[in-house]
PDB file of N, CA and C in Angstrom:
ATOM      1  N   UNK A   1      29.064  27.040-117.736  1.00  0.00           N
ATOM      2  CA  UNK A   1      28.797  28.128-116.826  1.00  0.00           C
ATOM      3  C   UNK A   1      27.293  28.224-116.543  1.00  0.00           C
ATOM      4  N   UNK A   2      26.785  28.432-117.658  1.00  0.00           N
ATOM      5  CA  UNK A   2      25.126  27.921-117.112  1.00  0.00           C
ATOM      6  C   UNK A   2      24.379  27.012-116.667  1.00  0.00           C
ATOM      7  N   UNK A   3      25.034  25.678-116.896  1.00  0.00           N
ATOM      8  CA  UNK A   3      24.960  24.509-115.500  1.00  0.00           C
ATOM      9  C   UNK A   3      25.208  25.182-114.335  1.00  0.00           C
ATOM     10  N   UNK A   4      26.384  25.350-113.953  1.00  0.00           N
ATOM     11  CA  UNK A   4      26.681  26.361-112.738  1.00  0.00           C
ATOM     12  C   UNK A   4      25.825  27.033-112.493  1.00  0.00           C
ATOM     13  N   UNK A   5      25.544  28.014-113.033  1.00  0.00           N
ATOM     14  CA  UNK A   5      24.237  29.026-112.512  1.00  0.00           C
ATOM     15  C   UNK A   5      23.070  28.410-112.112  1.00  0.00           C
ATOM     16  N   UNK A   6      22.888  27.952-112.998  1.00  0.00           N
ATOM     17  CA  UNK A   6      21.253  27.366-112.794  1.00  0.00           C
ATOM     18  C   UNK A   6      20.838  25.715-112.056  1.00  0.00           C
ATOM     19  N   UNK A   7      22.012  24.996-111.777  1.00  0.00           N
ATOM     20  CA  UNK A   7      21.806  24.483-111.057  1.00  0.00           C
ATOM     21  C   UNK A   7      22.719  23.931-109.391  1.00  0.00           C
ATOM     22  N   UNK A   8      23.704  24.332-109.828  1.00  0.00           N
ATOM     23  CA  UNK A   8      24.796  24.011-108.369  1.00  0.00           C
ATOM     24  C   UNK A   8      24.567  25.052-107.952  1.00  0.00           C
ATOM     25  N   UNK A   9      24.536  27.002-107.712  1.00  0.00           N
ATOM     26  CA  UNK A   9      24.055  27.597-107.074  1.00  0.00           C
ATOM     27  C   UNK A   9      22.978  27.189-106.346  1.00  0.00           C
ATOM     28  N   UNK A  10      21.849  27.261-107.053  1.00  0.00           N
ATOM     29  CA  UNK A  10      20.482  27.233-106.248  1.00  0.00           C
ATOM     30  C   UNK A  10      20.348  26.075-105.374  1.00  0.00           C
ATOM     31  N   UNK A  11      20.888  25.061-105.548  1.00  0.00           N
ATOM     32  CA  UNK A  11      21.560  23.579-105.029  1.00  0.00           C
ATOM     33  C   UNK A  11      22.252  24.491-103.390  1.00  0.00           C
ATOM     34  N   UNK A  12      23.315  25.283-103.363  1.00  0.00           N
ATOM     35  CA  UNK A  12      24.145  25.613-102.528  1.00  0.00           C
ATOM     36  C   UNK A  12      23.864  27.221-101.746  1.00  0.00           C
ATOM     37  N   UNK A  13      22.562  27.395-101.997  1.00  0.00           N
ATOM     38  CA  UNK A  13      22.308  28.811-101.440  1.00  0.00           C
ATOM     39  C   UNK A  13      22.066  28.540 -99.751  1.00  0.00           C
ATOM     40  N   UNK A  14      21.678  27.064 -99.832  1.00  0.00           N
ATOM     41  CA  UNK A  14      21.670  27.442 -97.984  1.00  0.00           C
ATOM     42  C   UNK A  14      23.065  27.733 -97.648  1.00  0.00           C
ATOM     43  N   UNK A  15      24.118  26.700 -98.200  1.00  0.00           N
ATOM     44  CA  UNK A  15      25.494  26.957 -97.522  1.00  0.00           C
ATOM     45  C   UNK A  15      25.895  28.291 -98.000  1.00  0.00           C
ATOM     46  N   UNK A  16      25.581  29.057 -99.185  1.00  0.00           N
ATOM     47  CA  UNK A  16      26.259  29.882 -99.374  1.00  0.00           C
ATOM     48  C   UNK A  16      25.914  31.243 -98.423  1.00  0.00           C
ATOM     49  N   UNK A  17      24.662  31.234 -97.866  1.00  0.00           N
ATOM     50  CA  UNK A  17      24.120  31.869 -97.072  1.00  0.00           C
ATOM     51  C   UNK A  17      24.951  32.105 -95.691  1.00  0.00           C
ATOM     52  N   UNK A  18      24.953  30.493 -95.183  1.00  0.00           N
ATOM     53  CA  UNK A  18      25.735  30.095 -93.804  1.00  0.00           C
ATOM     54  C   UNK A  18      26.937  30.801 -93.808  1.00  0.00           C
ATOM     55  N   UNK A  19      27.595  30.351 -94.843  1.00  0.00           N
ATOM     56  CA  UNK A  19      28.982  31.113 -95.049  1.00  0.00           C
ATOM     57  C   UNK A  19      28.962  32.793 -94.862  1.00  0.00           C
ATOM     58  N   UNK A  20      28.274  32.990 -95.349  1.00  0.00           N
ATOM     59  CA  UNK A  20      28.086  34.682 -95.322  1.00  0.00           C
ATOM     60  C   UNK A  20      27.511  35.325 -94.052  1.00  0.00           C
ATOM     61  N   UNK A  21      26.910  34.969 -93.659  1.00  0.00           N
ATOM     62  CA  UNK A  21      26.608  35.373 -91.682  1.00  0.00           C
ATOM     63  C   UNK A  21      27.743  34.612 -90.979  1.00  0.00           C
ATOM     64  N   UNK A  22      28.557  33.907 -91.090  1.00  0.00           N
ATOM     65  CA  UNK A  22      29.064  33.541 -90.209  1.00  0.00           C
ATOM     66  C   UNK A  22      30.095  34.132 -90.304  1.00  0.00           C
ATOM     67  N   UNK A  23      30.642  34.333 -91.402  1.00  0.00           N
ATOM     68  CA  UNK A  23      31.871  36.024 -92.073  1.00  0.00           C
ATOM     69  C   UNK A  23      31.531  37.178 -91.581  1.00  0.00           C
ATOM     70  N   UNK A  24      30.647  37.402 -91.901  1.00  0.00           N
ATOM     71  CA  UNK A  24      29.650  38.668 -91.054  1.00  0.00           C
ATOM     72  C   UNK A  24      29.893  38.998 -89.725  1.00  0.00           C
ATOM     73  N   UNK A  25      29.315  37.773 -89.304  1.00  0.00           N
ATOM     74  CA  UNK A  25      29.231  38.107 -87.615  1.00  0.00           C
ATOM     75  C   UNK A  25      31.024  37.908 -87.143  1.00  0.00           C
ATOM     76  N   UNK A  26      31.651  36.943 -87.385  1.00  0.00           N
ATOM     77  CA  UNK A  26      33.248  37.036 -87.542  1.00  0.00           C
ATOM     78  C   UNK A  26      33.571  38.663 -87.202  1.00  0.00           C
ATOM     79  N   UNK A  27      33.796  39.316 -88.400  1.00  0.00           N
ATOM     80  CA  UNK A  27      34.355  40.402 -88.787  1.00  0.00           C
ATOM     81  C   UNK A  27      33.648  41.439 -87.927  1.00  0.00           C
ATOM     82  N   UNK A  28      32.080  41.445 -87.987  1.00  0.00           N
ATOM     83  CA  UNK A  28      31.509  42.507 -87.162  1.00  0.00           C
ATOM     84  C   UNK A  28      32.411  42.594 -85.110  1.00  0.00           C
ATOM     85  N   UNK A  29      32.290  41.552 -85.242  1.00  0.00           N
ATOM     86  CA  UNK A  29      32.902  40.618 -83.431  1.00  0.00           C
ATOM     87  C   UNK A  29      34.688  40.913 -83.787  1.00  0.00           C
ATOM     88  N   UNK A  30      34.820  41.575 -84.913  1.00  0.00           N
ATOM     89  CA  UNK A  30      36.759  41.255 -83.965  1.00  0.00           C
ATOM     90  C   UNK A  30      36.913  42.879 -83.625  1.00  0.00           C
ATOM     91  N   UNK A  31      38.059  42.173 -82.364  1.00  0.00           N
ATOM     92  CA  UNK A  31      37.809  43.582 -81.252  1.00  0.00           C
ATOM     93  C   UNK A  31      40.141  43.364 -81.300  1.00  0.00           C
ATOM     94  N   UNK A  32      40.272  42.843 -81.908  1.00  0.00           N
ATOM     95  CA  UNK A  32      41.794  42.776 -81.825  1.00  0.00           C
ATOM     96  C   UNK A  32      42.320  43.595 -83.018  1.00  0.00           C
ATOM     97  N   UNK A  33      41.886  42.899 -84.008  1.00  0.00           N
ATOM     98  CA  UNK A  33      42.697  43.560 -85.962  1.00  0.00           C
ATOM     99  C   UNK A  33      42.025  45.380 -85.612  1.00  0.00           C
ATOM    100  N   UNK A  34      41.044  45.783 -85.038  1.00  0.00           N
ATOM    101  CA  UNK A  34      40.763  47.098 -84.943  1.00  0.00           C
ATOM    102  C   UNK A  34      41.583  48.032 -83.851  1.00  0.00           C
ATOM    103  N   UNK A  35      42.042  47.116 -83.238  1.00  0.00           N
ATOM    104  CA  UNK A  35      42.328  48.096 -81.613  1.00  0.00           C
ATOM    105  C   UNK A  35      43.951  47.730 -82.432  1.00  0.00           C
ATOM    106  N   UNK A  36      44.554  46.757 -82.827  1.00  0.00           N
ATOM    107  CA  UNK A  36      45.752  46.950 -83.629  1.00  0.00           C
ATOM    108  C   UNK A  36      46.462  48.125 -84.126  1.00  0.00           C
ATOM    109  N   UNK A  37      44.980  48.224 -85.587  1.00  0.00           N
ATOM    110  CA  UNK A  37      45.467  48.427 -86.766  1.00  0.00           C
ATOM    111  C   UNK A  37      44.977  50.005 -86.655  1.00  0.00           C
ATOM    112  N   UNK A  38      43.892  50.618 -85.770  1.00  0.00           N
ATOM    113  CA  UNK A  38      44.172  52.196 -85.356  1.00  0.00           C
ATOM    114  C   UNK A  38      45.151  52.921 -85.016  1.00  0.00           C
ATOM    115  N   UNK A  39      45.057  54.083 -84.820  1.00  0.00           N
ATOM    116  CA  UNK A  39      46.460  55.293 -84.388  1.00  0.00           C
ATOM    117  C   UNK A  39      46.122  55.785 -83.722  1.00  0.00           C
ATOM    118  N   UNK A  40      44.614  56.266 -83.075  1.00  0.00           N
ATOM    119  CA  UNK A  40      44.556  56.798 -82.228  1.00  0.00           C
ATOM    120  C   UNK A  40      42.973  56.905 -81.739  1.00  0.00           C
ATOM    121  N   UNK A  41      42.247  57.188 -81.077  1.00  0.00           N
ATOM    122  CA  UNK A  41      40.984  57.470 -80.216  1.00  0.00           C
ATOM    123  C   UNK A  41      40.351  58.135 -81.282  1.00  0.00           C
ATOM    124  N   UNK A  42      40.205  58.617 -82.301  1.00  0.00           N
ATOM    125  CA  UNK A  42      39.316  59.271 -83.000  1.00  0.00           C
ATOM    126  C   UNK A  42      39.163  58.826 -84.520  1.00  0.00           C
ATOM    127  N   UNK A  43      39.684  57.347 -84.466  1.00  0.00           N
ATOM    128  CA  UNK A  43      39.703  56.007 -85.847  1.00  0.00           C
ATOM    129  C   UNK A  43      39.017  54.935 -85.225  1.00  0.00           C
ATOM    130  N   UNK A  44      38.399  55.032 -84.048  1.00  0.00           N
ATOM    131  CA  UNK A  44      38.193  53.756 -82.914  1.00  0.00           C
ATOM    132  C   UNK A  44      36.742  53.610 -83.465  1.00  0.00           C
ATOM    133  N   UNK A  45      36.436  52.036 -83.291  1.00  0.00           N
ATOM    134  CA  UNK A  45      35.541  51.237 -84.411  1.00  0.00           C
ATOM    135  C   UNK A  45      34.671  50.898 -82.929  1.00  0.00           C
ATOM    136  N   UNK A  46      33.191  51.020 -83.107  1.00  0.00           N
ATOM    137  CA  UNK A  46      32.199  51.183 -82.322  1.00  0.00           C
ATOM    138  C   UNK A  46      32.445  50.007 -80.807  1.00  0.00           C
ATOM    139  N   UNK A  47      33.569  48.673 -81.310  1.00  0.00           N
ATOM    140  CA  UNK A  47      33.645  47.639 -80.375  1.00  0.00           C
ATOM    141  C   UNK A  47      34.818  47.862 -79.223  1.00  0.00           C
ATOM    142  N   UNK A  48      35.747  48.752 -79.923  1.00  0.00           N
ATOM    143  CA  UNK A  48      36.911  49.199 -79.256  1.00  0.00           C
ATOM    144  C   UNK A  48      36.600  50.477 -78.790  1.00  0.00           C
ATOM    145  N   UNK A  49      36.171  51.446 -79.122  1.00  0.00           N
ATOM    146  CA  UNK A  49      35.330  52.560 -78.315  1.00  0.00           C
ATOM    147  C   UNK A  49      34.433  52.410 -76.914  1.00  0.00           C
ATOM    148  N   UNK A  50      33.421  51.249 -76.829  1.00  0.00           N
ATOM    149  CA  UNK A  50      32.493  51.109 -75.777  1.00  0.00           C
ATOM    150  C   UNK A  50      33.792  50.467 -75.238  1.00  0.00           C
ATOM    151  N   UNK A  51      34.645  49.593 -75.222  1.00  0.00           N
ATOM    152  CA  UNK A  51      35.570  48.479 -73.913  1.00  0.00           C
ATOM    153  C   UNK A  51      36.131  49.559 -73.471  1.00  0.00           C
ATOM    154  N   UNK A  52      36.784  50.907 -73.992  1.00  0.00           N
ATOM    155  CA  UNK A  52      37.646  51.985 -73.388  1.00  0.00           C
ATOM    156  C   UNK A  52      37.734  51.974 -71.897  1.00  0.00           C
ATOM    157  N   UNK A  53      36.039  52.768 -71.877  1.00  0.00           N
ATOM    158  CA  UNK A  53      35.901  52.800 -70.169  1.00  0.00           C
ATOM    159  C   UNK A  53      36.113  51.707 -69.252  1.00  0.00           C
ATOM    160  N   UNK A  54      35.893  50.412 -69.902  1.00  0.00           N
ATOM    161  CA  UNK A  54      36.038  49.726 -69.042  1.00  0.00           C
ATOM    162  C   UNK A  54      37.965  49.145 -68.291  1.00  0.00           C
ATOM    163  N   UNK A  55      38.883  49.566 -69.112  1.00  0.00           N
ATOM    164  CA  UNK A  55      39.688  49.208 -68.718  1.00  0.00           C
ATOM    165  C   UNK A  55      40.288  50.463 -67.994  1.00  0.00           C
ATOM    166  N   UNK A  56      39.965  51.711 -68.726  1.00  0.00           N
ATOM    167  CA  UNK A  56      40.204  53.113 -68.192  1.00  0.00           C
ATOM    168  C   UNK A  56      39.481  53.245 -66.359  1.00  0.00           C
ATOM    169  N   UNK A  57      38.317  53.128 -66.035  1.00  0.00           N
ATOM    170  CA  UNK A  57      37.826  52.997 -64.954  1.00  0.00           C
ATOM    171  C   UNK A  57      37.564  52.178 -64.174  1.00  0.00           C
ATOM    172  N   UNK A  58      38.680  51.052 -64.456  1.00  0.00           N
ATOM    173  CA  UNK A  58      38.568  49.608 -63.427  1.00  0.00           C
ATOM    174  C   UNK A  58      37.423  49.220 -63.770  1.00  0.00           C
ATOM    175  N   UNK A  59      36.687  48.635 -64.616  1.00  0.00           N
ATOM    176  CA  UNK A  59      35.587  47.986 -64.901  1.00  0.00           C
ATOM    177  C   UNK A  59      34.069  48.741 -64.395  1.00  0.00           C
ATOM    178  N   UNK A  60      33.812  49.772 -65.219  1.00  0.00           N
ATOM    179  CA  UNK A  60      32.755  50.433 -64.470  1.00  0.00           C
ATOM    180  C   UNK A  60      31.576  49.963 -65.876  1.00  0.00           C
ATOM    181  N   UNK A  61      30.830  48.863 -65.390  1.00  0.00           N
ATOM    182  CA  UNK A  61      30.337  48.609 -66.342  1.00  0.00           C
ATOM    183  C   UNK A  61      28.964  49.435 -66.588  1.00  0.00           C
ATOM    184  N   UNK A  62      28.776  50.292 -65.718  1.00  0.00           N
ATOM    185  CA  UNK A  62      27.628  51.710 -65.757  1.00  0.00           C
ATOM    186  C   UNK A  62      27.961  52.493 -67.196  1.00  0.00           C
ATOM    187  N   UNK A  63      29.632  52.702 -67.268  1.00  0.00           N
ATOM    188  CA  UNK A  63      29.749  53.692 -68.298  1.00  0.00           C
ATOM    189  C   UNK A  63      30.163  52.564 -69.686  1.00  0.00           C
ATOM    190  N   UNK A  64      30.194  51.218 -69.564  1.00  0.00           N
ATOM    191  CA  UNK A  64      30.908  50.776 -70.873  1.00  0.00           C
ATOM    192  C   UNK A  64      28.984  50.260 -71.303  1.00  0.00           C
ATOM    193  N   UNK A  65      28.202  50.116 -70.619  1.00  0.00           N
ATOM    194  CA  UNK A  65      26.900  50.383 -71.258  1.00  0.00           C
ATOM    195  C   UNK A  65      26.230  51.083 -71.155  1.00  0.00           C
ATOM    196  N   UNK A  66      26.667  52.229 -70.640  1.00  0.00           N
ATOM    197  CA  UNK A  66      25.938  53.807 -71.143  1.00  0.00           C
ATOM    198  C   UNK A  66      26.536  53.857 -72.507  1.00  0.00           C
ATOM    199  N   UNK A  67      28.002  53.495 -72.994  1.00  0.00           N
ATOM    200  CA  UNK A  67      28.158  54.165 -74.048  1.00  0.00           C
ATOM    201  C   UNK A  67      28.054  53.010 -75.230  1.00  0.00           C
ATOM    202  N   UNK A  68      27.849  51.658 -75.299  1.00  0.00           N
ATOM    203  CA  UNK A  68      27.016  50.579 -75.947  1.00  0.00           C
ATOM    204  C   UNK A  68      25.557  50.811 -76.279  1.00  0.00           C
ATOM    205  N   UNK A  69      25.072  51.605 -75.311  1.00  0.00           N
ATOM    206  CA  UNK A  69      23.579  51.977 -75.769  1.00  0.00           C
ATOM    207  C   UNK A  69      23.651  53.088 -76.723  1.00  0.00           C
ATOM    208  N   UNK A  70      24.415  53.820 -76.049  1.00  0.00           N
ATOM    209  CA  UNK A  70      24.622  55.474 -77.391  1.00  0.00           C
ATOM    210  C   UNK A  70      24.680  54.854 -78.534  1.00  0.00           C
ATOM    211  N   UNK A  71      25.877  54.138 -78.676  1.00  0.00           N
ATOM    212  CA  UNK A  71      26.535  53.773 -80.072  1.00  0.00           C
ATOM    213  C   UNK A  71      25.178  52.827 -81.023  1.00  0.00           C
ATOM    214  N   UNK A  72      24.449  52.319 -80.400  1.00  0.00           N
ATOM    215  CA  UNK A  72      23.780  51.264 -80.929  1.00  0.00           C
ATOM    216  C   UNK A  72      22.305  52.446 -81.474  1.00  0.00           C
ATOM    217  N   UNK A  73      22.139  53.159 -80.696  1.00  0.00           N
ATOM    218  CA  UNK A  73      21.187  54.378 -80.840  1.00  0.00           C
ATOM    219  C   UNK A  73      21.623  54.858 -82.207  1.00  0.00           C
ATOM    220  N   UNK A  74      23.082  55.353 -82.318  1.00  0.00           N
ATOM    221  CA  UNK A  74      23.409  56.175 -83.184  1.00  0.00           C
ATOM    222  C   UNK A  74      23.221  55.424 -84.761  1.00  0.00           C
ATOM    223  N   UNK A  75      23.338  54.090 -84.621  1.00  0.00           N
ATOM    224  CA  UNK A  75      22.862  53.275 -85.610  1.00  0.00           C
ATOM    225  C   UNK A  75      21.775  53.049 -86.298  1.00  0.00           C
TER     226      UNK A  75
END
């Protein structure tokens, strides 16, 4: 186990890195498992909240980045 630690880790931190932003950004980016797995408009996850307007108002992309800027503000 302390072979392991001390040398195949530090050996594998770039990949282990890669792996972990690319999970990251994955999971942050899914706009399907959220709009799924909610019940209703007031469980809605910051990616499925801003698209609303846009399918609600025929593509008014004035209000789906008025409310992309809020959300990103509120962050």
């Amino acid at each position: 186990m302390r072979l392991l630690w001390h040398l195949v880790v530090p050996l594998n931190r770039p990949i282990i890195v890669t792996l972990v932003l690319i999970t990251v950004v994955t999971h942050w980016n899914s706009f399907m498992w959220p709009m799924v797995i909610t019940s209703g408009p007031e469980w809605r996850v910051i990616t499925v909240a801003t698209s609303a307007p846009q399918s609600q108002y025929n593509n008014n992309w004035t209000l789906v980045m008025a409310g992309t800027t809020l959300a990103m503000r509120r962050w």
